[in-house]
Protein backbone atom coordinates (compact mmCIF):
# COMPACT_ATOMS: atom_id res chain seq x y z
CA UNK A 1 -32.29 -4.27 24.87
CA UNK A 2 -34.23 -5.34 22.17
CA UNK A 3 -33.65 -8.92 20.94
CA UNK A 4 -34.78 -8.68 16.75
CA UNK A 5 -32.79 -5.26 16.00
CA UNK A 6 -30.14 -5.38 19.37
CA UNK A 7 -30.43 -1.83 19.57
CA UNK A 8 -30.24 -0.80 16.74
CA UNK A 9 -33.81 0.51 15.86
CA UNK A 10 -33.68 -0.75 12.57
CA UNK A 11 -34.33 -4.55 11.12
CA UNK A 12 -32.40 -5.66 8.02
CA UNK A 13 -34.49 -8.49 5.93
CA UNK A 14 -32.78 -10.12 2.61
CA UNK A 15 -34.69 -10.14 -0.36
CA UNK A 16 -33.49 -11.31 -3.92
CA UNK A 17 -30.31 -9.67 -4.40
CA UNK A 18 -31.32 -6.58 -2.12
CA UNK A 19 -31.27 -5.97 1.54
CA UNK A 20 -34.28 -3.95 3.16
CA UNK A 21 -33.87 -1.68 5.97
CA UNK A 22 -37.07 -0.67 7.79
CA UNK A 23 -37.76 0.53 11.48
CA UNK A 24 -37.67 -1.76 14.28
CA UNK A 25 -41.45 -2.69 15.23
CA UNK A 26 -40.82 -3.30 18.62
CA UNK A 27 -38.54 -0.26 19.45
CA UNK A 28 -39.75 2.48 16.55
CA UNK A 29 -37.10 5.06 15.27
CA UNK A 30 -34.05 6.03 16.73
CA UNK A 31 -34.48 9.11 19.57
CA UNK A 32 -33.58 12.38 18.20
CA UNK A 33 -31.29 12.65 21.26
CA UNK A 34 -29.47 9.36 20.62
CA UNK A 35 -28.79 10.49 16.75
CA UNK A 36 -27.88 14.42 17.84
CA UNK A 37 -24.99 12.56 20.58
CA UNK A 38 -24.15 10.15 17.90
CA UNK A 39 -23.27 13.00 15.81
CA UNK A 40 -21.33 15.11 18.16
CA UNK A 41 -19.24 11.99 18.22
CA UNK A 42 -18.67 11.33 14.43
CA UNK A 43 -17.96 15.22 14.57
CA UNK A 44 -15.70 15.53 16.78
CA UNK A 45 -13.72 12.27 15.07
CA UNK A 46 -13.96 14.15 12.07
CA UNK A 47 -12.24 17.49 13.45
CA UNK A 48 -9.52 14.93 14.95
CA UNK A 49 -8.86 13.02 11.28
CA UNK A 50 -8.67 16.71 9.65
CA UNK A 51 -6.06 18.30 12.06
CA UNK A 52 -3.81 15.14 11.60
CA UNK A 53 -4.14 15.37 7.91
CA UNK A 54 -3.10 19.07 8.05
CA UNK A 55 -0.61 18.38 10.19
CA UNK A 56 1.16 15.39 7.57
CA UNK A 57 0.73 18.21 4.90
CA UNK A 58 2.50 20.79 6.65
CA UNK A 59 5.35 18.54 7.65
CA UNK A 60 5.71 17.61 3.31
């Protein structure tokens, strides 16, 4: 794993009252595979979050 961004592929420097997010130099960007699993994740989460919330709304 990459010691400056853990992981991350991307490096946050502070500047004056702003915080700059650039590409990690030692790992590049972020592996179109990594980012496509990633979202499969956040997706399925999301269809999860929206059958409890119909679910409350049907039981009011």
């Amino acid at each position: 794993m990459c010691e400056l961004c853990e992981g991350q592929h991307v490096v946050h420097t502070l500047t004056d009252g702003a915080v700059r997010v650039d590409t990690c130099p030692v790992c590049g960007p972020k592996p179109q595979e990594l980012i496509n699993q990633e979202n499969m994740v956040l997706d399925q989460k999301r269809a999860e979050v929206l059958a409890i919330l119909s679910a409350m709304k049907e039981a009011v």
